[in-house]
C-alpha atoms as a PDB file:
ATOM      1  CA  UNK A   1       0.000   0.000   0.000  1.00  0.00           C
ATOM      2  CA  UNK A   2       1.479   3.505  -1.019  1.00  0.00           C
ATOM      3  CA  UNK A   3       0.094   6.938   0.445  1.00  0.00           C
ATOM      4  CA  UNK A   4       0.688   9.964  -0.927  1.00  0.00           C
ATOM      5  CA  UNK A   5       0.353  12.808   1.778  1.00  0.00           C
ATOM      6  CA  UNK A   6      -0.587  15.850   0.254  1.00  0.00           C
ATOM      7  CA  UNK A   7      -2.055  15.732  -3.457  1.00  0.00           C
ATOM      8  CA  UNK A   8      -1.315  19.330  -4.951  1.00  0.00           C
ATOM      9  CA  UNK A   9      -0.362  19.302  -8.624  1.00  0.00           C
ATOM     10  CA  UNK A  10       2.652  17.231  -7.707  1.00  0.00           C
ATOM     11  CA  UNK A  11       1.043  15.022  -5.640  1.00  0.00           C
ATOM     12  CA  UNK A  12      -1.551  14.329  -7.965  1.00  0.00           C
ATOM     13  CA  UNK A  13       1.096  14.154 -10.517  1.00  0.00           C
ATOM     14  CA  UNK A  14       2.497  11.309  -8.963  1.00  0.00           C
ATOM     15  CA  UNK A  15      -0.829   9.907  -8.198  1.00  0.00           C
ATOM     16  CA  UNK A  16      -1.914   9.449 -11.784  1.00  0.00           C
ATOM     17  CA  UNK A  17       1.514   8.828 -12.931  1.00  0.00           C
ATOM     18  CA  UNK A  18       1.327   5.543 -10.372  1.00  0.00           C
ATOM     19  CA  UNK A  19      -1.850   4.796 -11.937  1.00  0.00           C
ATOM     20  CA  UNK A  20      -0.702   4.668 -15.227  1.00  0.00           C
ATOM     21  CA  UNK A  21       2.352   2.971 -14.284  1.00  0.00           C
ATOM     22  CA  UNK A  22       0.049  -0.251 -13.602  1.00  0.00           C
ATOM     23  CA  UNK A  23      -0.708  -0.044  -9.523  1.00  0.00           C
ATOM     24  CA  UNK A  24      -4.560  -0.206  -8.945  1.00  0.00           C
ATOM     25  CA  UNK A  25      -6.797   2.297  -6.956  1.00  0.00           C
ATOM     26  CA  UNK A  26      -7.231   0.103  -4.351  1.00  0.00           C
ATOM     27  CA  UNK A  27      -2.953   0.244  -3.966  1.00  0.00           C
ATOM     28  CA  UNK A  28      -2.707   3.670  -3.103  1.00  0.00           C
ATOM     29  CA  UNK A  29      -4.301   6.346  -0.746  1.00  0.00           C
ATOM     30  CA  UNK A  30      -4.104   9.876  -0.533  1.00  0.00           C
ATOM     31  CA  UNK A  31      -4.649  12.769   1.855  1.00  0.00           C
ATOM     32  CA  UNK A  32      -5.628  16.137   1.217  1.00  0.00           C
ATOM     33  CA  UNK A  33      -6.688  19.314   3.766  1.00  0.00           C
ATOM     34  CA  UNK A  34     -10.303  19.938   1.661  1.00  0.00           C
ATOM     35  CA  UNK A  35     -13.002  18.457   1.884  1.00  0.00           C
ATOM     36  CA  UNK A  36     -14.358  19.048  -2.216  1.00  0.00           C
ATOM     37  CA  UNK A  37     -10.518  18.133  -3.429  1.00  0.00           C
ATOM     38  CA  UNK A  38     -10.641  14.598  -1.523  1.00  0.00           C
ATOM     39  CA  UNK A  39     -13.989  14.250  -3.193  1.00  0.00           C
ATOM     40  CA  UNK A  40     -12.387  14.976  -6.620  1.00  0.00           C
ATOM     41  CA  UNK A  41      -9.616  12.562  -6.273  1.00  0.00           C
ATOM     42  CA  UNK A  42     -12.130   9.909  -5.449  1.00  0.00           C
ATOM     43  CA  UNK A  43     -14.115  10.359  -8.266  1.00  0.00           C
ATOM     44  CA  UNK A  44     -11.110  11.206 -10.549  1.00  0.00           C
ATOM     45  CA  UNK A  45      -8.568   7.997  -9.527  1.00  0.00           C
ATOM     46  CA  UNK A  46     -10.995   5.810  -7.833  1.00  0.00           C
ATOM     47  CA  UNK A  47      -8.517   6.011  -4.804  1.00  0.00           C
ATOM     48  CA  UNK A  48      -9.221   5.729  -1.298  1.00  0.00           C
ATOM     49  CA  UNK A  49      -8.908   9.257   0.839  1.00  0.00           C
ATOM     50  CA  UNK A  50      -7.583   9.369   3.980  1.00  0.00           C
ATOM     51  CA  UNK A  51      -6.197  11.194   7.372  1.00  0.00           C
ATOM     52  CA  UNK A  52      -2.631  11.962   7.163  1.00  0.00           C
ATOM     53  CA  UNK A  53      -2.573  10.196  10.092  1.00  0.00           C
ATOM     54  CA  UNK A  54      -4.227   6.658   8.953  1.00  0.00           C
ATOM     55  CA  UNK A  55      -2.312   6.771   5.855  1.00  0.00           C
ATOM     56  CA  UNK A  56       1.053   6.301   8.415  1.00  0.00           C
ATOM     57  CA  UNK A  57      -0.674   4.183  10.300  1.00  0.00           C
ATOM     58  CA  UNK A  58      -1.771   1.703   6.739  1.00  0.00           C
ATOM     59  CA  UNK A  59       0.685   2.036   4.233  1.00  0.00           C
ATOM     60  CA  UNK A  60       4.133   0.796   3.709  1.00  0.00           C
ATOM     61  CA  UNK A  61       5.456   3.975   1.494  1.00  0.00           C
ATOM     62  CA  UNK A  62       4.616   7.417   2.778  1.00  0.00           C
ATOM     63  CA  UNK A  63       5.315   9.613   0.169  1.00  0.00           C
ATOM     64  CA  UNK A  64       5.695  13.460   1.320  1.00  0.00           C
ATOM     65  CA  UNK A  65       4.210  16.047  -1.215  1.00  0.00           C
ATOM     66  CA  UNK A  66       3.613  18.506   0.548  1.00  0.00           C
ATOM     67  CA  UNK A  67       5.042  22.759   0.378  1.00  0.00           C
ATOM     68  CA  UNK A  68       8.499  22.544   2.333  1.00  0.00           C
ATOM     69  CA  UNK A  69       6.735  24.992   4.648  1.00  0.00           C
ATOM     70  CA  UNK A  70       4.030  22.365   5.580  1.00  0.00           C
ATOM     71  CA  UNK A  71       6.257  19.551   6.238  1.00  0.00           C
ATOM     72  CA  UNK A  72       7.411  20.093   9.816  1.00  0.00           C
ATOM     73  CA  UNK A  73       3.847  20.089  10.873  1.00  0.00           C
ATOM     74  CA  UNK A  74       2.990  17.175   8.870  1.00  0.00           C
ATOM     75  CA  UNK A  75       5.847  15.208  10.098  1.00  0.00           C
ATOM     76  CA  UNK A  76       4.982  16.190  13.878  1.00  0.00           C
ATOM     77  CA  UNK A  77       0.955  14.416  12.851  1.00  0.00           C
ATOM     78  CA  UNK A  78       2.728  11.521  11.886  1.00  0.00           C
ATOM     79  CA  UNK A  79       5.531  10.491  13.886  1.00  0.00           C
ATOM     80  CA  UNK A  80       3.686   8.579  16.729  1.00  0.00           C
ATOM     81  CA  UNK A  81       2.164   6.040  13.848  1.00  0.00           C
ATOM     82  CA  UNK A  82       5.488   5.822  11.579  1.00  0.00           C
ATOM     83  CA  UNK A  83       7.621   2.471  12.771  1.00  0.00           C
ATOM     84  CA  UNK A  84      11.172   2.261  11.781  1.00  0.00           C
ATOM     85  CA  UNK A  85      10.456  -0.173   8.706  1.00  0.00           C
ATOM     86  CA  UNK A  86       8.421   2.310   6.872  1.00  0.00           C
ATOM     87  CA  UNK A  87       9.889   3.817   4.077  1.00  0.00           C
ATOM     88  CA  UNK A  88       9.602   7.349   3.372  1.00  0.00           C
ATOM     89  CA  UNK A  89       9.715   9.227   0.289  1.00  0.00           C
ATOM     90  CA  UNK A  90      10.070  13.224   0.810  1.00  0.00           C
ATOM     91  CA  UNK A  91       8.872  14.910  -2.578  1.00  0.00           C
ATOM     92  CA  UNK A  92       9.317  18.268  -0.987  1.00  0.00           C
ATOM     93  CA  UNK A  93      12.082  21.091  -1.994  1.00  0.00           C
ATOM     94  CA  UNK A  94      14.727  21.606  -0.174  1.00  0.00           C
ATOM     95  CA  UNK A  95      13.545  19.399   3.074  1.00  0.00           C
ATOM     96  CA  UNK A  96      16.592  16.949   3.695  1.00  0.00           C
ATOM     97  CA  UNK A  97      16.624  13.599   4.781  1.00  0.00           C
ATOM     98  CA  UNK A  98      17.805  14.444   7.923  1.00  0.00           C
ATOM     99  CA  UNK A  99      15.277  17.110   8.467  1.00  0.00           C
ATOM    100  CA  UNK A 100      12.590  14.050   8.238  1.00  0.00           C
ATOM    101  CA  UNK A 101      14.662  11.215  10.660  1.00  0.00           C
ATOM    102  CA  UNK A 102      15.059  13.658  13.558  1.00  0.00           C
ATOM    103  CA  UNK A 103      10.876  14.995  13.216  1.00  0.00           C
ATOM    104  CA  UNK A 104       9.879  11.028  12.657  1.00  0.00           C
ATOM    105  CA  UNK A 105      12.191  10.280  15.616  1.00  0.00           C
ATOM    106  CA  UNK A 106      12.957   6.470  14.727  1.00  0.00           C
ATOM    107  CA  UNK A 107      15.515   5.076  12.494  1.00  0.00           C
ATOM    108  CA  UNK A 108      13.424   5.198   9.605  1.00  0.00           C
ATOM    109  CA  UNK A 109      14.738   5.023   6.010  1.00  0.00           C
ATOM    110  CA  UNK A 110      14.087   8.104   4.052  1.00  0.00           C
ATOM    111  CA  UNK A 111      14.746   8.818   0.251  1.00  0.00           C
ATOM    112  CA  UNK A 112      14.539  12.323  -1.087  1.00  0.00           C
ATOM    113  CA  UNK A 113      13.175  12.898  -4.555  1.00  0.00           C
ATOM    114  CA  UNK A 114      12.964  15.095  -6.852  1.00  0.00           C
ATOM    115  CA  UNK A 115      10.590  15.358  -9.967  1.00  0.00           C
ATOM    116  CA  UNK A 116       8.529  17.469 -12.074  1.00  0.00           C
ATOM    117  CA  UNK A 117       5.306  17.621 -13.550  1.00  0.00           C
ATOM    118  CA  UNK A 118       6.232  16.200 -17.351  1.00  0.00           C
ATOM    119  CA  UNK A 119       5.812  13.061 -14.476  1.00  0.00           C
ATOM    120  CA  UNK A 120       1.952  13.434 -16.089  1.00  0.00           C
ATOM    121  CA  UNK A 121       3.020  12.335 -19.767  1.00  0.00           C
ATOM    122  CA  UNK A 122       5.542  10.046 -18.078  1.00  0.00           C
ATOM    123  CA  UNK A 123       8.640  11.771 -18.994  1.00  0.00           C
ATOM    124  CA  UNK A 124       9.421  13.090 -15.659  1.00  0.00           C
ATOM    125  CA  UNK A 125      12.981  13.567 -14.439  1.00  0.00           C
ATOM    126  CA  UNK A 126      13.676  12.509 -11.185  1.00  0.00           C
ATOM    127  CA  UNK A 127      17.074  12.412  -8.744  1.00  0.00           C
ATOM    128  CA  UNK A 128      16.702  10.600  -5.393  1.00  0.00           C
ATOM    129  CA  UNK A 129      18.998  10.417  -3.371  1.00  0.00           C
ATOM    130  CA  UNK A 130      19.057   7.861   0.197  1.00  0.00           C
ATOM    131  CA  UNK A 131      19.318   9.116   4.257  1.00  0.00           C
ATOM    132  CA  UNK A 132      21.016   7.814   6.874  1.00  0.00           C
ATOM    133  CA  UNK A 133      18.925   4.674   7.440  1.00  0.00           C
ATOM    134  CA  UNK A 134      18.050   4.412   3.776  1.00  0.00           C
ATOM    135  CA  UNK A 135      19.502   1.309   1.719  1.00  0.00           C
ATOM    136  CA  UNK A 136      19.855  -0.264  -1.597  1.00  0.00           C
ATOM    137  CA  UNK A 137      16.463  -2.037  -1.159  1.00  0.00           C
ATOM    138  CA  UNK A 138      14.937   1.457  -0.603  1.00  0.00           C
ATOM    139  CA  UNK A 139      16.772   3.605  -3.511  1.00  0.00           C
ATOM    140  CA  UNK A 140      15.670   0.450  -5.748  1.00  0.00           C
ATOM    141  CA  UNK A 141      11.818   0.801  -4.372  1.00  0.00           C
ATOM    142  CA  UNK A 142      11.580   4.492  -5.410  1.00  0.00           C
ATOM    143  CA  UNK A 143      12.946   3.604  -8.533  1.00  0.00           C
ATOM    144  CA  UNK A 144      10.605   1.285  -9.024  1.00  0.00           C
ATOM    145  CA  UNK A 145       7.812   3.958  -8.180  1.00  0.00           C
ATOM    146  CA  UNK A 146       9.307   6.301 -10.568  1.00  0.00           C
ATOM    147  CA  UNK A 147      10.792   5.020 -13.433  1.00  0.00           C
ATOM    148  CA  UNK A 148       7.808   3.720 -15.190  1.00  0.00           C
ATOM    149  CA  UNK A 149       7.274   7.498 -15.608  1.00  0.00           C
ATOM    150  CA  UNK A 150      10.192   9.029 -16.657  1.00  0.00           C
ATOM    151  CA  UNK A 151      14.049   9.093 -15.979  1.00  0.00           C
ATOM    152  CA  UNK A 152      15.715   8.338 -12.553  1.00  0.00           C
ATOM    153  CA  UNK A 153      19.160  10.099 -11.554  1.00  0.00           C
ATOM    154  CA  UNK A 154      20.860   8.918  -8.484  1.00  0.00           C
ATOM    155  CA  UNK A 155      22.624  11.918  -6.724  1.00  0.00           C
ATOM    156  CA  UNK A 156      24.469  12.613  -3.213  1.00  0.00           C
ATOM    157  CA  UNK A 157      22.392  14.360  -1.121  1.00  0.00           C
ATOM    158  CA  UNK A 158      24.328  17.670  -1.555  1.00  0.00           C
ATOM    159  CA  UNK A 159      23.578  18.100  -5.238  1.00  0.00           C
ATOM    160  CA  UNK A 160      19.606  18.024  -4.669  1.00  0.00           C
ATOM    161  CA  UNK A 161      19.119  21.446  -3.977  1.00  0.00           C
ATOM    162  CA  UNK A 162      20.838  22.116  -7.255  1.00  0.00           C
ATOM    163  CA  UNK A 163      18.782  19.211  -9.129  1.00  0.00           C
ATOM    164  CA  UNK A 164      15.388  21.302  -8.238  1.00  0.00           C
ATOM    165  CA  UNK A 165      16.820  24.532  -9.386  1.00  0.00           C
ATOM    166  CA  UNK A 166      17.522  22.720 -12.617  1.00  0.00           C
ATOM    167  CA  UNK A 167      15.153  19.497 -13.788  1.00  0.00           C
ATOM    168  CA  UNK A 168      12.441  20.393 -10.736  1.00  0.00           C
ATOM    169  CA  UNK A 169      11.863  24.215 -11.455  1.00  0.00           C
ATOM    170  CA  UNK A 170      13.188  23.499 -15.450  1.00  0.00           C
ATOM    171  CA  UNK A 171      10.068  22.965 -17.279  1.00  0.00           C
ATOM    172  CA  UNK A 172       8.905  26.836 -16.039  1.00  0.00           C
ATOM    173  CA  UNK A 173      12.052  28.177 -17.856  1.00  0.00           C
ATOM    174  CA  UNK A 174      11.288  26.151 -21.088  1.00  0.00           C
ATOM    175  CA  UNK A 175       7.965  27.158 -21.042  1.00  0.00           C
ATOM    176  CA  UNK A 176       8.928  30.880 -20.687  1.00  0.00           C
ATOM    177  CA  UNK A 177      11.390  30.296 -23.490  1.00  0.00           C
ATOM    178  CA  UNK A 178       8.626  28.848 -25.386  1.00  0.00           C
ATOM    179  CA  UNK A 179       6.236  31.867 -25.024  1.00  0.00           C
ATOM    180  CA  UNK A 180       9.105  34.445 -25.670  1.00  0.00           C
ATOM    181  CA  UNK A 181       9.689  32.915 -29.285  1.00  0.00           C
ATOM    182  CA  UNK A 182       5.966  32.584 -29.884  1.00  0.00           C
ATOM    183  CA  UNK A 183       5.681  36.426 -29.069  1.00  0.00           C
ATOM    184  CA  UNK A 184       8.419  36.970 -31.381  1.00  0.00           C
ATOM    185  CA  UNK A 185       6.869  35.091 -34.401  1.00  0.00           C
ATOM    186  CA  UNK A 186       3.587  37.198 -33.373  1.00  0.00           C
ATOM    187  CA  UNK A 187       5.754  40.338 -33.925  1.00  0.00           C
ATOM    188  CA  UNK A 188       7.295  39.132 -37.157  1.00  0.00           C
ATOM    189  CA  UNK A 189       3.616  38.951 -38.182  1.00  0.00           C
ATOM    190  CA  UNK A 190       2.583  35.047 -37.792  1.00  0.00           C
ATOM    191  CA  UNK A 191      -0.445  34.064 -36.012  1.00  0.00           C
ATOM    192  CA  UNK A 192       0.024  33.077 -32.535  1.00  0.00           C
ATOM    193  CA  UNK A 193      -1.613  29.325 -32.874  1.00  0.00           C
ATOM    194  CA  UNK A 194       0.985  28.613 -36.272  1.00  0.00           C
ATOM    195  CA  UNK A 195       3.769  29.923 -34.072  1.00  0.00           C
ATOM    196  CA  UNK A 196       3.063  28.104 -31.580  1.00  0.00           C
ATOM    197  CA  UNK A 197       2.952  25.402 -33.579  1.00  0.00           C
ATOM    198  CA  UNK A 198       6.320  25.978 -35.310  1.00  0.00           C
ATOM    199  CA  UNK A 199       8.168  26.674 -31.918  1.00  0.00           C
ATOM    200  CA  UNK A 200       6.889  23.695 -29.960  1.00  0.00           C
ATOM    201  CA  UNK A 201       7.632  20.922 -32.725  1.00  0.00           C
ATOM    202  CA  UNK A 202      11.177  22.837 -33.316  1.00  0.00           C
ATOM    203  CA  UNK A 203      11.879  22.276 -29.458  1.00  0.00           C
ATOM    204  CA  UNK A 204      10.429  18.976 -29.419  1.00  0.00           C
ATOM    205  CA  UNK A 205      12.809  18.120 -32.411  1.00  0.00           C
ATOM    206  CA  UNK A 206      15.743  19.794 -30.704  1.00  0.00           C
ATOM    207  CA  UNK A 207      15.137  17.839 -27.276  1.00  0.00           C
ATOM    208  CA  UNK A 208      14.868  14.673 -29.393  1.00  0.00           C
ATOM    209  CA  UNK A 209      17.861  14.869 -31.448  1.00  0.00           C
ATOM    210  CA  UNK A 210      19.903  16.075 -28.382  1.00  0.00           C
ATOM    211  CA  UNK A 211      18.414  12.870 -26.572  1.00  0.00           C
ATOM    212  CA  UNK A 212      19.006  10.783 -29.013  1.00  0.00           C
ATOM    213  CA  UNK A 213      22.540  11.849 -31.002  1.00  0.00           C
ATOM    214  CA  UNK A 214      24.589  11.530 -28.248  1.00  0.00           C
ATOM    215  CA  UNK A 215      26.076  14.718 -29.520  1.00  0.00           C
ATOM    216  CA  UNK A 216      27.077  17.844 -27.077  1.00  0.00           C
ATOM    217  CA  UNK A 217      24.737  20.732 -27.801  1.00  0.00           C
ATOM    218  CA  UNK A 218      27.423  22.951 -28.431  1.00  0.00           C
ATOM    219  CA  UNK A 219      28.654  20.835 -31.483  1.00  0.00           C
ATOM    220  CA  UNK A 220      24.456  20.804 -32.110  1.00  0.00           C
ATOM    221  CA  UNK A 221      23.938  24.687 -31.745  1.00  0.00           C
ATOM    222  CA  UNK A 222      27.152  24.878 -34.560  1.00  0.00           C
ATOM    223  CA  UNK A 223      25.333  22.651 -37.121  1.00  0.00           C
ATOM    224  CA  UNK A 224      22.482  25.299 -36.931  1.00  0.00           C
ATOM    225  CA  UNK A 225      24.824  28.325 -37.078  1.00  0.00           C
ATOM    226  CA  UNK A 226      26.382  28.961 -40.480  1.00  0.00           C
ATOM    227  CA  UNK A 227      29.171  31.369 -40.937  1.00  0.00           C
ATOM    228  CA  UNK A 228      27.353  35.163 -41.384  1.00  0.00           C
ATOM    229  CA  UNK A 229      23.979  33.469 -41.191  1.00  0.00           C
ATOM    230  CA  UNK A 230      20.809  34.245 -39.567  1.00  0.00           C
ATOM    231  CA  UNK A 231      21.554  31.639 -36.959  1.00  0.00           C
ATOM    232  CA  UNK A 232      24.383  33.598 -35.576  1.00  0.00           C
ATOM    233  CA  UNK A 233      22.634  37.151 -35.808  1.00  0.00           C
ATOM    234  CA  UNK A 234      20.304  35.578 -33.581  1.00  0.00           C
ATOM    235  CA  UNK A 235      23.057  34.170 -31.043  1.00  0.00           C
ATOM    236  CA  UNK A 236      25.181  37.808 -31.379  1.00  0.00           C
ATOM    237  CA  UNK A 237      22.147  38.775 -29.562  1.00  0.00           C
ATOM    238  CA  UNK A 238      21.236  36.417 -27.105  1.00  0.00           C
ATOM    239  CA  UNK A 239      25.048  37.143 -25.895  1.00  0.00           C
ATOM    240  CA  UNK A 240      24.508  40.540 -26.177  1.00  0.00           C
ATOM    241  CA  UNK A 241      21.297  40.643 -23.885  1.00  0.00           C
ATOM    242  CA  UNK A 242      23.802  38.493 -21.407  1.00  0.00           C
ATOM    243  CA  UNK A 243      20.766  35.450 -22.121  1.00  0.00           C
ATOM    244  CA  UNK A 244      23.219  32.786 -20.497  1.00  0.00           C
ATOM    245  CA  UNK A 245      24.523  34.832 -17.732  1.00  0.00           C
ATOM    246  CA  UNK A 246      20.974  35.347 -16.928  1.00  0.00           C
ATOM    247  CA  UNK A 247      19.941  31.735 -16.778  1.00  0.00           C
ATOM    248  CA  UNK A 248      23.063  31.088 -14.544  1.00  0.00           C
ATOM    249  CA  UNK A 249      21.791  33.588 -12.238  1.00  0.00           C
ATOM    250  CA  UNK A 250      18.414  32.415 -12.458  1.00  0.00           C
ATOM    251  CA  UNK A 251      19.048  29.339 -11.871  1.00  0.00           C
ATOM    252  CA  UNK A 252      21.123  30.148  -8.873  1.00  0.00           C
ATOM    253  CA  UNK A 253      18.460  32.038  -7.586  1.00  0.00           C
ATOM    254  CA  UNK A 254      15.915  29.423  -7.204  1.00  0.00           C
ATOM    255  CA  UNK A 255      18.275  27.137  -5.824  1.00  0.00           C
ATOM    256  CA  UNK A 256      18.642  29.812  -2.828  1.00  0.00           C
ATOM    257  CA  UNK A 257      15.036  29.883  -2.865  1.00  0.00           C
ATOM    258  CA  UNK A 258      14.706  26.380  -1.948  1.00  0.00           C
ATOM    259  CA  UNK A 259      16.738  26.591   1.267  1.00  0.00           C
ATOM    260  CA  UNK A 260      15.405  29.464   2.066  1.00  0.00           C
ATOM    261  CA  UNK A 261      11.696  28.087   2.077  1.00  0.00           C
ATOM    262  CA  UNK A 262      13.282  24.468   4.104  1.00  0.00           C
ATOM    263  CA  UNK A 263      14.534  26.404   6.177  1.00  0.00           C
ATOM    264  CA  UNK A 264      11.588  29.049   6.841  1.00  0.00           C
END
C-alpha cells in the first residue's frame, strides 16, 4: 500500500503517474486538507482518501508532497504512527533527509526525490537520493515507483538542492522560453496558434535529437549556425542581452530559494 500525503499538482502528478504505471486504486491512498478536493480525487482515480494520520498508520510507502513549509507540521501528525520499517519518500524542496529522521524520531529510512510535472506524460525527471537509514532495497523501491514514468538520476544528497533549481523548477524556464519565441513570431507577423505550432515541434525536435545523437549541444547549436547566417545574428544577440549569464543567475536564484523556504 502507497500513500501519498498531500495531493497538490505534484502530488496528484504522482498519483496518476502511479496509476498509469500499472498499480490499482485500491494500492494507493491519498490525503488532502479539503473536503471538495478529496472528493475529486475519489471520483477522478478511484482512490481511497484518507487522514494523514491513517495513511502512516496503513501504508508501507509514505510519500511526502507537501510545500516545504508544511512539512514540519505534517511530520509532527505523523511520527507517533510511523515504525522504523516504513519507508519514506520526501517529494518536498529543499527538506533533507535528515530534516525528516530527527521529526519522525525512529531510524526510519528516508529517500529524497525530486521530480517534475512532465511526471503526467511520463517523462518526468527525477534524482533521489538515500538518508542515513536508507539502503539499496529502498533507492531500488523508489525507482521502481518512478521510473515507469520518466528518468531516474541517483545523486548525493548535496547536489539536490541544485537538481530542483535545474530538472524540478526546469520545465517553467522552457515554457517561458517557449512563449518568448511565440511572441516573437507574433511580432514578425505570424499568427500566434501557427507559431506556436512551429516553436513547440522545433523544441520537441531539438530535445529529441539532443536525446538521441549523443552529440554535445554545443557541437548541435554549430550545425544550426552557419558562418554570417541568420543563426548567428540571432546568437550575437542572445550574448549581447547576457541570455546565459541570466539563466546562470536564475538558476542560482531558485536554488537559494529552496533553502530558504526548508529552512523558513
Amino acid at each position: 500500500m502507497i500513500a501519498i500525503l498531500g495531493t497538490g499538482k505534484m502530488g496528484e502528478a504522482l498519483l496518476s503517474g502511479l496509476l498509469r504505471a500499472g498499480f490499482k486504486p485500491g494500492d494507493i491512498m491519498a490525503t488532502t486538507r479539503r473536503a471538495e478536493r478529496a472528493e475529486a480525487l475519489r471520483e477522478t482515480y478511484g482512490v481511497r482518501t484518507v487522514s494523514n494520520s491513517e495513511a502512516a498508520k496503513a501504508a508501507d510507502t509514505l510519500i511526502l508532497a507537501v510545500k516545504p513549509q508544511d512539512m514540519g507540521s505534517l511530520l509532527a501528525e505523523i511520527a507517533p504512527h510511523v515504525p522504523a520499517e516504513r519507508l519514506v519518500i520526501s517529494a518536498a524542496a529543499g527538506i533533507t533527509t535528515s530534516f525528516v529522521e530527527q521529526r519522525l524520531g525512529v531510524e526510519v529510512p528516508v529517500v529524497r526525490v525530486m521530480s517534475n510535472t512532465p511526471i503526467r506524460f511520463d517523462e518526468a525527471m527525477s534524482v533521489i537520493s538515500a538518508g542515513a537509514y536508507a539502503g539499496e532495497e529502498h533507492l531500488k523501491l523508489a525507482e521502481g515507483l518512478l521510473k515507469p514514468v520518466g528518468k531516474v538520476l541517483r545523486i548525493p544528497e548535496s547536489q539536490q538542492d541544485a537538481a530542483t533549481a535545474l530538472s524540478g523548477s526546469g520545465p517553467a524556464y522552457f515554457f517561458y522560453l517557449v512563449e518568448a519565441m511565440v511572441d516573437a513570431g507574433i511580432l514578425l507577423g505570424m499568427p500566434r496558434a501557427a507559431a506556436l505550432d512551429m516553436v513547440t515541434q522545433s523544441i520537441v525536435g531539438a530535445a529529441v535529437m539532443l536525446r538521441d545523437s549523443g552529440e554535445h549541444p554545443v557541437i548541435l547549436r554549430e550545425a544550426v549556425t552557419s558562418p554570417g547566417g541568420t543563426t548567428i545574428a540571432a546568437i550575437a544577440e542572445l550574448e549581447r542581452h547576457s541570455v546565459r549569464a541570466a539563466f546562470l543567475a536564475a538558476i542560482e536564484a531558485a536554488r537559494d530559494r529552496g533553502r530558504q523556504l526548508a529552512s523558513g
